[in-house]
Protein backbone atom coordinates (compact mmCIF):
# COMPACT_ATOMS: atom_id res chain seq x y z
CA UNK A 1 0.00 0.00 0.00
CA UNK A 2 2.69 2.28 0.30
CA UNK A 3 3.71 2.21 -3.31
CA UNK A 4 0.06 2.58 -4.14
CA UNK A 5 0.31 5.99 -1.71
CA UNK A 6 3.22 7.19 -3.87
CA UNK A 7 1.25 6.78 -6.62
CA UNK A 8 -1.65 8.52 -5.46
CA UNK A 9 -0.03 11.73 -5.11
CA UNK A 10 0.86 11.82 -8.22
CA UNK A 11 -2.82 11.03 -9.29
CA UNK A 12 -3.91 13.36 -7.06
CA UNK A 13 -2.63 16.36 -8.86
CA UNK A 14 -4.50 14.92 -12.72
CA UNK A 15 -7.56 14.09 -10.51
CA UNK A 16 -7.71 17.34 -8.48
CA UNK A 17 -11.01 18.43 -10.02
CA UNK A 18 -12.55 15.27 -8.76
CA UNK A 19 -13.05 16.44 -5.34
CA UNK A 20 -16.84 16.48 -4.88
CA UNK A 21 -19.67 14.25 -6.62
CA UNK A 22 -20.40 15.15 -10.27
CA UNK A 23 -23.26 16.94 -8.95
CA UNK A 24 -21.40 19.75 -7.00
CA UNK A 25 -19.41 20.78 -9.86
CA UNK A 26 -21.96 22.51 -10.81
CA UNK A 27 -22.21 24.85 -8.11
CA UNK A 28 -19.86 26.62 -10.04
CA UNK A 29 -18.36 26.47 -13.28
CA UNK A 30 -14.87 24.83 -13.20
CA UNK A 31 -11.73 26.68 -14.96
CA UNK A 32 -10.47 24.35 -16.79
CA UNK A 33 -10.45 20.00 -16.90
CA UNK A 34 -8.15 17.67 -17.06
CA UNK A 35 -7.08 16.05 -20.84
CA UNK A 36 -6.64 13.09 -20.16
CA UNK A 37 -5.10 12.09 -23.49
CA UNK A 38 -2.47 14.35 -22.52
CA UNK A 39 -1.54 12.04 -19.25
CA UNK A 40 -1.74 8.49 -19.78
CA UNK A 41 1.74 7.96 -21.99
CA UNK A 42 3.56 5.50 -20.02
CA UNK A 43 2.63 2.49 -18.00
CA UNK A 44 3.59 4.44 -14.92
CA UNK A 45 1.30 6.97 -15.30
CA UNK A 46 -1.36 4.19 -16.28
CA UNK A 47 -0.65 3.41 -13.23
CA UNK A 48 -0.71 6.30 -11.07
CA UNK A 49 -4.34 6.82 -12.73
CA UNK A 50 -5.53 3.24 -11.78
CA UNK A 51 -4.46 4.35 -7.81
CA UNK A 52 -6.30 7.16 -7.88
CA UNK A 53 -9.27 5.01 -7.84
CA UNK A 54 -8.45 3.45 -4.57
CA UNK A 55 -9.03 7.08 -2.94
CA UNK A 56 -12.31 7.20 -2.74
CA UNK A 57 -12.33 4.07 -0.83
CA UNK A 58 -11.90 5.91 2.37
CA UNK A 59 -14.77 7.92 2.60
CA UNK A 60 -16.76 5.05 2.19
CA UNK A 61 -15.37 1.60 4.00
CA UNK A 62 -15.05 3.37 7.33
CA UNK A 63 -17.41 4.14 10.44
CA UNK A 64 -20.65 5.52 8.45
CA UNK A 65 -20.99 2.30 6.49
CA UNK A 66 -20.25 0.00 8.96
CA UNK A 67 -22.85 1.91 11.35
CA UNK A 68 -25.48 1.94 8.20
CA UNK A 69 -24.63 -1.87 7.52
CA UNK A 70 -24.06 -3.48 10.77
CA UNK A 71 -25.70 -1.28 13.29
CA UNK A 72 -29.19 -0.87 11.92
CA UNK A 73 -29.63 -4.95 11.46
CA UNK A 74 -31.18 -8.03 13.01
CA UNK A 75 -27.85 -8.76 15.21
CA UNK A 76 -26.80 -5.67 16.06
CA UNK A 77 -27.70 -1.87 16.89
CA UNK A 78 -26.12 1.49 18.12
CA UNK A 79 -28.28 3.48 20.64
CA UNK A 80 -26.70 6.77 20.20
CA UNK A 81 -29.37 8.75 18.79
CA UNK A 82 -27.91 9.38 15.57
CA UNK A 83 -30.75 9.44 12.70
CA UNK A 84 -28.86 6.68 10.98
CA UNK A 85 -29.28 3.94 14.03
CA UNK A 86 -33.10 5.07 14.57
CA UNK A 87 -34.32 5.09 11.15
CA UNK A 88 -34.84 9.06 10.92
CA UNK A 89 -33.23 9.24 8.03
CA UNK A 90 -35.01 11.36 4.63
CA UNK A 91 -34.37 12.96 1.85
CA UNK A 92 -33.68 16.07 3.08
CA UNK A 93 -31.57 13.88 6.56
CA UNK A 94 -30.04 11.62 4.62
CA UNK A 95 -27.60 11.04 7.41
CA UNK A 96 -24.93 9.30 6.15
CA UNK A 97 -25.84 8.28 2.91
CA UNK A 98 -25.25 12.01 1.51
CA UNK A 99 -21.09 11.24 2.61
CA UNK A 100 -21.31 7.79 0.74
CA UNK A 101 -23.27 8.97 -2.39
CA UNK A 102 -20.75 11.57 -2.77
CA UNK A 103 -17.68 9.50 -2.11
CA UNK A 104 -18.99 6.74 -4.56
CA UNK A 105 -19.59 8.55 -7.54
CA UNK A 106 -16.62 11.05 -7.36
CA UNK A 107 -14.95 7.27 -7.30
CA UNK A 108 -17.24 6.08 -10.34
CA UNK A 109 -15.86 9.19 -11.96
CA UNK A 110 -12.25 8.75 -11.81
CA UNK A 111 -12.42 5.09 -12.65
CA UNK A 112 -14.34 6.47 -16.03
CA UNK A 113 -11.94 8.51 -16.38
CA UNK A 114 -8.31 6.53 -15.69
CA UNK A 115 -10.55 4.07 -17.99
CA UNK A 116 -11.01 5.65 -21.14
CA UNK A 117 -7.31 7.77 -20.40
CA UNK A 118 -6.10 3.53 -20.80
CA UNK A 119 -7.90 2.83 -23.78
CA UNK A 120 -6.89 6.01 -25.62
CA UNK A 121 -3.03 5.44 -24.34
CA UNK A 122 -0.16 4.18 -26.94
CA UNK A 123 0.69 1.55 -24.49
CA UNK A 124 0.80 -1.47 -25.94
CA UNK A 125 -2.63 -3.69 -26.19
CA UNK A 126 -0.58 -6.32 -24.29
CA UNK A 127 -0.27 -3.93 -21.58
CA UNK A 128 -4.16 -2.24 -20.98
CA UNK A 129 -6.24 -5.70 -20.03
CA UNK A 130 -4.84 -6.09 -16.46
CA UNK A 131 -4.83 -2.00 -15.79
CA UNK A 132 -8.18 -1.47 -17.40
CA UNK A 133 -9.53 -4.67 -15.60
CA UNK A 134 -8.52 -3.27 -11.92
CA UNK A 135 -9.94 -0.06 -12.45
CA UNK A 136 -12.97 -1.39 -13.84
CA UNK A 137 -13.45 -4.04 -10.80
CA UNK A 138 -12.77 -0.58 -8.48
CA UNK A 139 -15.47 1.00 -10.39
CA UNK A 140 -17.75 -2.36 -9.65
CA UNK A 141 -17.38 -2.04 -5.95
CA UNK A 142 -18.20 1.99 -6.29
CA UNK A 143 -21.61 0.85 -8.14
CA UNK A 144 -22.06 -2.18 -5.55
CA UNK A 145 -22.44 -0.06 -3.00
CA UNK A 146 -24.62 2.43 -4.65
CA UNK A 147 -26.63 0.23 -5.56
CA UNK A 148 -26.89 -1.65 -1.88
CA UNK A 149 -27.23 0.92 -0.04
CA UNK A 150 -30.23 3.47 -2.56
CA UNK A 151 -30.82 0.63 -5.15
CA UNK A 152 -31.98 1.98 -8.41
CA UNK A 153 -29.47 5.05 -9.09
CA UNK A 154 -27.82 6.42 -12.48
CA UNK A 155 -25.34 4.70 -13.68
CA UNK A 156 -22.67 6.21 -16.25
CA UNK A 157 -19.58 5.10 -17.57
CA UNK A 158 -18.52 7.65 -20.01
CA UNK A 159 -15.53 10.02 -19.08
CA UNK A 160 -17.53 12.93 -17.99
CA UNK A 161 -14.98 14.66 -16.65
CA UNK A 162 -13.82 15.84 -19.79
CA UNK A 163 -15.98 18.73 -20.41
CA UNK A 164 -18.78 20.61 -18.14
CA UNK A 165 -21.24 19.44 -21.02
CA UNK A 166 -20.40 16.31 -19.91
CA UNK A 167 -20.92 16.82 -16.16
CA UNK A 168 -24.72 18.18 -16.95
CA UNK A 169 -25.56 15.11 -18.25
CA UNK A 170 -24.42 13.05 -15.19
CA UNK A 171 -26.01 15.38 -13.09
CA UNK A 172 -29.38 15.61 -14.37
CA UNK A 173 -29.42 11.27 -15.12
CA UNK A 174 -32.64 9.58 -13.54
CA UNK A 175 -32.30 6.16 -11.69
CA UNK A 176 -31.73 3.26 -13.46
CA UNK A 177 -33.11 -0.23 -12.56
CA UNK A 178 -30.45 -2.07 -9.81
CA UNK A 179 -30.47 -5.01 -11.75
CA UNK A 180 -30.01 -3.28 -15.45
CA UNK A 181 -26.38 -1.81 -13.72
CA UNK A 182 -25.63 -4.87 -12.19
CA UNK A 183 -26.31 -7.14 -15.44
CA UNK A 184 -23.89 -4.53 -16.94
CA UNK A 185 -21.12 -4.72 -14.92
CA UNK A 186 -21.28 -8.42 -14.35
CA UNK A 187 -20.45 -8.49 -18.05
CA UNK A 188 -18.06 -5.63 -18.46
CA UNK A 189 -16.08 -7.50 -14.78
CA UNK A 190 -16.52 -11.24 -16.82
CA UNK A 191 -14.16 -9.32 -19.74
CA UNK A 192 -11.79 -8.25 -18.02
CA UNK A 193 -11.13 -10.68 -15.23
CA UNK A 194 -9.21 -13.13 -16.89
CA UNK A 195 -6.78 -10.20 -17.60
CA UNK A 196 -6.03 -9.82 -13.69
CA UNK A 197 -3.20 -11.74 -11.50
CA UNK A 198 -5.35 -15.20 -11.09
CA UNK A 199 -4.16 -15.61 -7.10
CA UNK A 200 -5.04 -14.74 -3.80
CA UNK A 201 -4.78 -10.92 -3.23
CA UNK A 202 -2.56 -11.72 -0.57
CA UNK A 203 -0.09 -12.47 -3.60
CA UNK A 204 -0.15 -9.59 -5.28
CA UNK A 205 2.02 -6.92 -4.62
CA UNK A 206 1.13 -3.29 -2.87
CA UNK A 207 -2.33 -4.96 -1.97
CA UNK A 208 -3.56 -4.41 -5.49
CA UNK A 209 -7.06 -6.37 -6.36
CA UNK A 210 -6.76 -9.13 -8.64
CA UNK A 211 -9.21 -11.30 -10.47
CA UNK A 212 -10.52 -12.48 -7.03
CA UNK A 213 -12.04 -9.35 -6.12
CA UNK A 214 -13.29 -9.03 -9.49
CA UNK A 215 -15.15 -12.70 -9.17
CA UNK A 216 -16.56 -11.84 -5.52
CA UNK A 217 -17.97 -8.79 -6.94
CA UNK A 218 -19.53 -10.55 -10.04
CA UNK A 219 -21.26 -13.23 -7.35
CA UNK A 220 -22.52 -10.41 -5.34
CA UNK A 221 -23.92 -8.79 -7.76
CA UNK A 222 -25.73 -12.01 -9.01
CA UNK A 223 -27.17 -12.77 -6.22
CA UNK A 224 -28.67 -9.55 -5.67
CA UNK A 225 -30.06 -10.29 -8.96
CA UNK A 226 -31.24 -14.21 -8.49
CA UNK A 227 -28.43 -15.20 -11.05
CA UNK A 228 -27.46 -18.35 -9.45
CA UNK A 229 -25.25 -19.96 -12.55
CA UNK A 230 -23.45 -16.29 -12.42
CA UNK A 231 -23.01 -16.86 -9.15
CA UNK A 232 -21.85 -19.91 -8.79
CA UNK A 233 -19.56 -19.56 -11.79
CA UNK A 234 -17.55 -16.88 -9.72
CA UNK A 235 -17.59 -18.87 -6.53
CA UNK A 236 -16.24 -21.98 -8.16
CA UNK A 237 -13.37 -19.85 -9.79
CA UNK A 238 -12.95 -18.42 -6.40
CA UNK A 239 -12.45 -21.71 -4.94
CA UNK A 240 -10.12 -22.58 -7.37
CA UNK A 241 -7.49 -20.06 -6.15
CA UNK A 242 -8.21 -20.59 -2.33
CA UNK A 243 -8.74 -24.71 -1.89
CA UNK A 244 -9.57 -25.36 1.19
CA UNK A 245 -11.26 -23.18 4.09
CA UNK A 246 -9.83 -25.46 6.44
CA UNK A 247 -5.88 -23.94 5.91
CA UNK A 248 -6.75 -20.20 6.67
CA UNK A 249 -6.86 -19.53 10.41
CA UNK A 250 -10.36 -17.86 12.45
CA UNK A 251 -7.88 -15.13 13.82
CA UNK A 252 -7.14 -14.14 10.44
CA UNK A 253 -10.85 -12.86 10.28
CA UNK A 254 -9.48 -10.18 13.18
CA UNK A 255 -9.84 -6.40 11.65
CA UNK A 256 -5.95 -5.71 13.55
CA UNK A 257 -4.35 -9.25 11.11
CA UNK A 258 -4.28 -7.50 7.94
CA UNK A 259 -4.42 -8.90 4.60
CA UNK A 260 -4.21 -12.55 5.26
CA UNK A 261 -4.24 -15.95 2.86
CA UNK A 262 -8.06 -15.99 3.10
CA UNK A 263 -8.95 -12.18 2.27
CA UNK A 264 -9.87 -11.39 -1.16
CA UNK A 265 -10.38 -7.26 -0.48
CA UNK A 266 -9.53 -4.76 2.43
CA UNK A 267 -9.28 -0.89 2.21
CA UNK A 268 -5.71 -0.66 3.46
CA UNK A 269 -6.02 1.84 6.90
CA UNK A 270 -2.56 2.29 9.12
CA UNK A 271 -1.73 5.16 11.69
CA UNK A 272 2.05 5.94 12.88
CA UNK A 273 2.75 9.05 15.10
CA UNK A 274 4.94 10.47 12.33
CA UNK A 275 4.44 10.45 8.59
CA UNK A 276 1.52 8.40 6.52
CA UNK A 277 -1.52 7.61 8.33
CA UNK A 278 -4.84 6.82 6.98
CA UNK A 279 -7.17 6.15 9.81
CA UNK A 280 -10.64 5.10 10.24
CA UNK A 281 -13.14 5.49 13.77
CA UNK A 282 -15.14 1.86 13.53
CA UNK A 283 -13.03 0.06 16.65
CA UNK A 284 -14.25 3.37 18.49
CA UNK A 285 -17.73 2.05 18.41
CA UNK A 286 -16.89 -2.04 18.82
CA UNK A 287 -14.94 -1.82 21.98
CA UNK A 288 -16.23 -1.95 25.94
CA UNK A 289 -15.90 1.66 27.75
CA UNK A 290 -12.43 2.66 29.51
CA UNK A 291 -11.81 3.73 32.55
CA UNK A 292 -10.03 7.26 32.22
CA UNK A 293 -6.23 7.54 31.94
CA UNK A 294 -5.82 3.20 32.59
CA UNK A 295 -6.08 0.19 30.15
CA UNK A 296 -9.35 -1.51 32.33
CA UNK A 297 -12.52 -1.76 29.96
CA UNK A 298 -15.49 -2.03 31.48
CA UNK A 299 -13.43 -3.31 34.57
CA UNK A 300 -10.57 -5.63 33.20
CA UNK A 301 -7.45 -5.43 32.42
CA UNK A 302 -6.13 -5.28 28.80
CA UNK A 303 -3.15 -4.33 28.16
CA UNK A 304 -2.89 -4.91 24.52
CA UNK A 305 -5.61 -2.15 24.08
CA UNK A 306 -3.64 0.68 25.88
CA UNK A 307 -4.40 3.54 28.02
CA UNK A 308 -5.24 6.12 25.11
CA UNK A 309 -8.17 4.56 23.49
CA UNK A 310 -10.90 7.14 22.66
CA UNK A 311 -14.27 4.87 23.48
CA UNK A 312 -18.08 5.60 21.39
CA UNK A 313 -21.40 4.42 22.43
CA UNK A 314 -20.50 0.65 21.58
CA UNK A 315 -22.85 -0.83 19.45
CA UNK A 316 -24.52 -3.61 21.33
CA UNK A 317 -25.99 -6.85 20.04
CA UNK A 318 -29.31 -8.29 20.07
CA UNK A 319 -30.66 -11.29 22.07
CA UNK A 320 -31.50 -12.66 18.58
CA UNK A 321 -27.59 -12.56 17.59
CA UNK A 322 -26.96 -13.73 20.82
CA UNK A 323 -28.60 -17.05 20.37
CA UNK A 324 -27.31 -18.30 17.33
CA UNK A 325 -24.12 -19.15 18.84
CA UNK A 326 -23.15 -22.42 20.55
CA UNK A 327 -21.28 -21.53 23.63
CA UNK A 328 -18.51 -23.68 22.13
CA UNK A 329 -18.11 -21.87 19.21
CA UNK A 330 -14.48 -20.20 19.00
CA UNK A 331 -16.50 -17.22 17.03
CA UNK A 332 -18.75 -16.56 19.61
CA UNK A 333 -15.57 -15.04 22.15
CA UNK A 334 -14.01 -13.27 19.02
CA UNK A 335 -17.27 -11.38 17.78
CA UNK A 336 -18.71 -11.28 21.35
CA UNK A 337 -17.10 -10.50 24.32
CA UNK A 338 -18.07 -11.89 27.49
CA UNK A 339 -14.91 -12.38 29.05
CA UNK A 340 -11.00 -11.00 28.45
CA UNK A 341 -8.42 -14.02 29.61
CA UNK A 342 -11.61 -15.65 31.47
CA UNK A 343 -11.98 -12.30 33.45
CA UNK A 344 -16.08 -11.35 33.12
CA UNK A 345 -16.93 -7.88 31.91
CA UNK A 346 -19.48 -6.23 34.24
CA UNK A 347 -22.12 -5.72 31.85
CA UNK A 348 -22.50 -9.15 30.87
CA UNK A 349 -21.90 -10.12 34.00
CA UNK A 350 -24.87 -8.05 35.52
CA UNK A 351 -27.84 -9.40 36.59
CA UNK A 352 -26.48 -13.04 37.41
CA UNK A 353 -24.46 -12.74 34.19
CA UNK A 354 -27.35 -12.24 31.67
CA UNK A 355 -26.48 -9.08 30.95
CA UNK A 356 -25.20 -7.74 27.14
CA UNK A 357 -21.45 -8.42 26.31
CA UNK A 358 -19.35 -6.09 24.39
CA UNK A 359 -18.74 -6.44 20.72
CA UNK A 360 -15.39 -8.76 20.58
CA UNK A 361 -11.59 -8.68 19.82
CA UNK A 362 -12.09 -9.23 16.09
CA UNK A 363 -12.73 -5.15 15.72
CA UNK A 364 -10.20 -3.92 18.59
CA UNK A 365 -7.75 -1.92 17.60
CA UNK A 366 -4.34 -2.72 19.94
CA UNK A 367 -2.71 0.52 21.24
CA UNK A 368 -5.46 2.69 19.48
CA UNK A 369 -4.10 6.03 19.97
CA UNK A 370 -7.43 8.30 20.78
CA UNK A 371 -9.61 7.41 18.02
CA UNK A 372 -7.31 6.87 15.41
CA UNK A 373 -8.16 3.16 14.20
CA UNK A 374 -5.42 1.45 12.39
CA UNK A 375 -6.90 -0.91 11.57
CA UNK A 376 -8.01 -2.70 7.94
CA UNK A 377 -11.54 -2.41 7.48
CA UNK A 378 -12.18 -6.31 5.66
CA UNK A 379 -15.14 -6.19 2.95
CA UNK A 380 -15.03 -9.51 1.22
CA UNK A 381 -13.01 -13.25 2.27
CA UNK A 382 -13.09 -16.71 1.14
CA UNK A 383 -15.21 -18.03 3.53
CA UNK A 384 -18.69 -15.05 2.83
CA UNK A 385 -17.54 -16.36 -0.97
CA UNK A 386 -18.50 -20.30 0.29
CA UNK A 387 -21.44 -19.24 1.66
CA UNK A 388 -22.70 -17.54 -1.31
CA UNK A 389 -21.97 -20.73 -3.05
CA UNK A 390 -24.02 -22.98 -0.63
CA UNK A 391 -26.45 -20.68 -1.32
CA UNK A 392 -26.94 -20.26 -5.05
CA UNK A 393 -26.41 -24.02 -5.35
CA UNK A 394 -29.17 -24.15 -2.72
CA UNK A 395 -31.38 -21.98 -5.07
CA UNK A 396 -30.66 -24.36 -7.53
CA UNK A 397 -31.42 -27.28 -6.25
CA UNK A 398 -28.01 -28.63 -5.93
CA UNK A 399 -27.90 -30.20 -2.32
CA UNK A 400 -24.76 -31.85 -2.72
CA UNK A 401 -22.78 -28.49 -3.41
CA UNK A 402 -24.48 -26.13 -1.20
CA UNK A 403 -24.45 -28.65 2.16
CA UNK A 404 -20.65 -28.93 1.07
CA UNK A 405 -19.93 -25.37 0.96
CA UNK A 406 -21.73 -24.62 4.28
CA UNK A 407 -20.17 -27.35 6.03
CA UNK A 408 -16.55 -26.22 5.26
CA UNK A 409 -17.10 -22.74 7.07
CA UNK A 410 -19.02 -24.75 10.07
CA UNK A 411 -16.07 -27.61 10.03
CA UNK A 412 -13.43 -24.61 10.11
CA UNK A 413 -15.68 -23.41 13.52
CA UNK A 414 -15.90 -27.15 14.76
CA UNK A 415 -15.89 -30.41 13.57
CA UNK A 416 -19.33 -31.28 14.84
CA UNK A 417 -21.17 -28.27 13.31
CA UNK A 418 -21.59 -29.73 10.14
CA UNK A 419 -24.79 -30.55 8.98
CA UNK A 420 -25.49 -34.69 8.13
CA UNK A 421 -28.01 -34.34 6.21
CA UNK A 422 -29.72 -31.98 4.10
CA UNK A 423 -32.92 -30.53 5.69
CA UNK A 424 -35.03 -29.06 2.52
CA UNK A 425 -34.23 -25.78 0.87
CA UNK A 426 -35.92 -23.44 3.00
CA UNK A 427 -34.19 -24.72 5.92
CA UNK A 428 -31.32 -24.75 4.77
CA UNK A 429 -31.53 -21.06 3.44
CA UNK A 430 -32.31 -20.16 6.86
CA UNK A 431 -29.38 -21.93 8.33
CA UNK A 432 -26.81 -20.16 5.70
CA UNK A 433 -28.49 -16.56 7.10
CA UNK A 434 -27.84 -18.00 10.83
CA UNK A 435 -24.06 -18.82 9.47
CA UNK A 436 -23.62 -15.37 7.82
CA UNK A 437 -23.95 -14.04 11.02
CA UNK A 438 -21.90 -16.23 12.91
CA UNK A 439 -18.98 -15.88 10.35
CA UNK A 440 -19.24 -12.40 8.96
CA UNK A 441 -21.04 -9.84 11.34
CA UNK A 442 -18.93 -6.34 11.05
CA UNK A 443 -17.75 -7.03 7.67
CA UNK A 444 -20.17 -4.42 5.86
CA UNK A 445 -22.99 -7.03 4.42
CA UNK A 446 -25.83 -7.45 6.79
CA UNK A 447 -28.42 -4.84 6.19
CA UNK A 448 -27.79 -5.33 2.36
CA UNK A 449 -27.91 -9.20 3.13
CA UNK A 450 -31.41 -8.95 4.91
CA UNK A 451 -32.65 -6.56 1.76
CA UNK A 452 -32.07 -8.53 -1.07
CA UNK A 453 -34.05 -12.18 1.09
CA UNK A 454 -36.55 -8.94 0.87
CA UNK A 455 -36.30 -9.56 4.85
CA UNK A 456 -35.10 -6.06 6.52
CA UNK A 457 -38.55 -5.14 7.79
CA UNK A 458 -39.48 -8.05 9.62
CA UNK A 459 -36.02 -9.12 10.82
CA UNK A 460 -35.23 -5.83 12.08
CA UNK A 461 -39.22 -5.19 13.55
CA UNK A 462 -38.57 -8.89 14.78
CA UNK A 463 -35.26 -8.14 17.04
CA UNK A 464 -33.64 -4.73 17.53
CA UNK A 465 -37.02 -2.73 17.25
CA UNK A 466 -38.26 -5.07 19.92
CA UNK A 467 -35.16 -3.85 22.29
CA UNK A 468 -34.81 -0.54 21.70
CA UNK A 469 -38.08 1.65 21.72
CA UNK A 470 -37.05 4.56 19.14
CA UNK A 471 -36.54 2.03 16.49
CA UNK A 472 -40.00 0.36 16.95
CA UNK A 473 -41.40 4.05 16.66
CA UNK A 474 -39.45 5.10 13.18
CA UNK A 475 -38.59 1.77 11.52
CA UNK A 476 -40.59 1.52 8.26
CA UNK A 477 -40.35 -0.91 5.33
CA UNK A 478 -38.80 1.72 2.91
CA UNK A 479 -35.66 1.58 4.97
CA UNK A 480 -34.28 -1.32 3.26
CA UNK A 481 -32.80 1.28 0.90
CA UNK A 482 -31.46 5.13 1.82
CA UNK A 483 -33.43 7.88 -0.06
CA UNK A 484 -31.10 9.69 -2.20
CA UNK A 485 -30.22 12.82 -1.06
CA UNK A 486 -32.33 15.88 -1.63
CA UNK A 487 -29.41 18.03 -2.38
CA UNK A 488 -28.68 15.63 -5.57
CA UNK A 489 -32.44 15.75 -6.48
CA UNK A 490 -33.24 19.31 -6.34
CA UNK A 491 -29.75 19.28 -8.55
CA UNK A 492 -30.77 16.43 -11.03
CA UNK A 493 -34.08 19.42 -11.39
CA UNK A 494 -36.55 16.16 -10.26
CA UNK A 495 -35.26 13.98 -12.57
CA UNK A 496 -34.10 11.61 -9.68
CA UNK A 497 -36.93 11.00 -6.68
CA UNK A 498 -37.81 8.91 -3.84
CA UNK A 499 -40.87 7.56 -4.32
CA UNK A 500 -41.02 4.96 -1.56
CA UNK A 501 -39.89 8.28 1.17
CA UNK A 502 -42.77 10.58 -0.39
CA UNK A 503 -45.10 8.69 -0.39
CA UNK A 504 -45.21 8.39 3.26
């Protein structure tokens, strides 16, 4: 990642313009723009164009989307009044989704452009696959998120930062059907992928993505979409370059053990008192409360976490989460903390030790200097890419891949977690949503998870609304999706609405 940071700068200075959403560059007419053609003449500026796309990542993967992801779910919630954790979001408090909207497309729009800077290059054709192909898979996860998190949005992937004309247009696009973009960029990533390093992305230098993110992306998509042969097409390449489950190690999954064998795709985060530091806030709101000026959280000891640690309103989990663990379960102590070296925490310990524990070691940040969290923020590993196998082959009909797929993340867990025999398909769907949240809770997929089973409402109205009273008062079925923010629709002059939010 520190190459990639070199390389950045350099970006920086051709991408300067790019420091808002399309939208806001309208506020006022810019000067000049960038020429691309006049840039992209050697492989190393190719290069510096195809970091630049990596910026944006930052002002996305980082405490807003894990609180809009994670904290507003069946397992867990964050009672801190913010209008994102009690469903007060609206068009015009967007919470936010007005941060990530931004972030996204001013990403969209730099891929778009280091894109068609690539393709109009006099590198040779040898050369432009592989570079084209990684900023098109960073352009993927841009849209992937967009259209998660607001579902239908416009979708573009023209240079338009070429010329203002060009800017209009973007601005004033309506929304475009979910599954339309995703269809599109399924194909566009199924080009292109075979031109990117075929390995783990643990493999590849600078923490660059590969074809694996590229795959991961094309299976999320498709499920989204009810694809299941896209799907499992990805997954089965995916497996391919990872083997077994069974080699990778559970800590691995810990936000502080960066890029490990089993991840396919972190944003790279790091903080050092002197020089580069890219830091997020998320351990702030995952970690028991600290005593002032000592290392004791929520009274114990822990050393490894310091005496500096600035502590949030943790998010706390919900008696539904709570129960789908098996006290034996060696995930249960790493995503749930009841204990530190067999010490009890006193809220879980109150009230003959049925009270809530703490959000576990797996998001702690070790010597977190105030709220500066080092750590890597972890979007997509093998094991979430196994259980989106079990479950397209599950869709399918195929019993004898899908109860294979589950079992390996369960056997990884323990040995006798496996299931013996296959219990129907809509019990087994509903045991590969119980072992998404065992294996990946925190890891920015649960709210979007629970949307596209077309579940939010009722899993949400089901569990957290029941425990905390201001969700049960605001929580309404449009919430499955953010409303897109008024700002960008008084600027799009109507063409974009929110239907589902006005009509309430």
């Amino acid at each position: 990642m520190k190459k990639i940071n070199i390389y950045i700068l350099i970006a920086l200075a051709v991408f300067s313009l790019c420091g808002s959403s399309c939208s806001k560059f309208l506020e006022e007419q810019p000067q000049s723009f960038t020429n691309s053609g006049s840039f992209y003449q050697t492989k190393a500026e190719a290069l510096a164009g195809v970091n630049a796309c990596y910026i944006k990542l930052y002002n996305v993967f980082n405490e807003n989307l894990m609180a809009a992801t994670e904290f507003t779910t069946d397992l867990t919630y964050l009672d801190n009044g913010g209008v994102d954790m009690t469903f007060g979001i609206s068009p015009s408090n967007p919470g936010v989704g007005d941060d990530i909207w931004t972030a996204a497309y001013n990403g969209i729009m730099i891929c778009n452009a280091t894109i068609a800077g690539i393709q109009r290059s006099p590198l040779a054709d040898s050369t432009k696959p592989a570079l084209i192909g990684e900023a098109a898979t960073m352009r993927a996860l841009y849209y992937y998120v967009l259209t998660s998190m607001f579902g239908d949005v416009p979708y573009y992937t023209s240079d338009a930062s070429a010329n203002f004309d060009g800017l209009i247009q973007v601005a004033q696009m309506g929304r475009m059907p979910a599954a339309a973009t995703r269809d599109s960029l399924i194909a566009d990533l199924k080009k292109w992928a075979p031109a990117m390093p075929q390995t783990r992305s643990s493999s590849i230098a600078n923490n660059r993505v590969g074809a694996a993110t590229a795959y991961m992306l094309i299976g999320k998509m498709a499920l989204w979409n009810k694809e299941w042969d896209e799907c499992i097409a990805a997954m089965q390449q995916l497996k391919n370059i990872y083997g077994a489950l069974s080699q990778y190690s559970l800590t691995d999954t810990w936000f502080r053990n960066k890029n490990k064998a089993e991840s396919i795709f972190e944003v790279q985060y790091t903080y050092a008192a002197t020089g580069i530091a890219k830091v997020s806030h998320v351990a702030c709101q995952l970690t028991p409360t600290r005593a002032t000026g000592k290392d004791v959280y929520d009274g114990v000891s822990i050393p490894e976490l310091g005496t500096t640690a600035t502590v949030y309103t943790s998010a706390t989990p919900t008696k539904y989460f709570m129960s789908l663990y098996d006290t034996t379960d060696p995930r249960r102590n790493m995503i749930l903390a009841y204990t530190y070296n067999s010490t009890w925490f006193n809220r879980p310990k109150s009230g003959n030790y049925t009270g809530k524990p703490w959000m576990g070691p797996k998001f702690w940040c070790p010597n977190m200097a105030t709220a500066n969290d080092g750590n890597n923020q972890k979007v997509f590993r093998y094991a979430d890419a196994l259980l989106m196998l079990a479950e397209a082959s599950n869709e399918k009909g195929d019993a004898v891949t899908a109860m294979a797929a589950l079992n390996e993340v369960k056997a990884r867990a323990k040995a006798s977690f496996v299931l013996t025999s296959y219990p129907g398909k809509d019990a087994f769907l509903e045991e590969v949503k119980k072992e998404r949240a065992r294996e990946l809770t925190g890891e920015y997929m649960r709210r979007w998870d629970l949307a596209r089973w077309g579940t939010f409402f009722t899993a949400v109205e089901t569990t957290a609304a029941a425990e905390l009273a201001v969700i049960k008062t605001n929580l309404r079925p449009y919430h499955e999706f953010y409303p897109i923010p008024q700002a960008e629709v008084d600027r799009s002059k109507g063409v974009l609405t929110n239907d589902a939010y006005n009509k309430q």
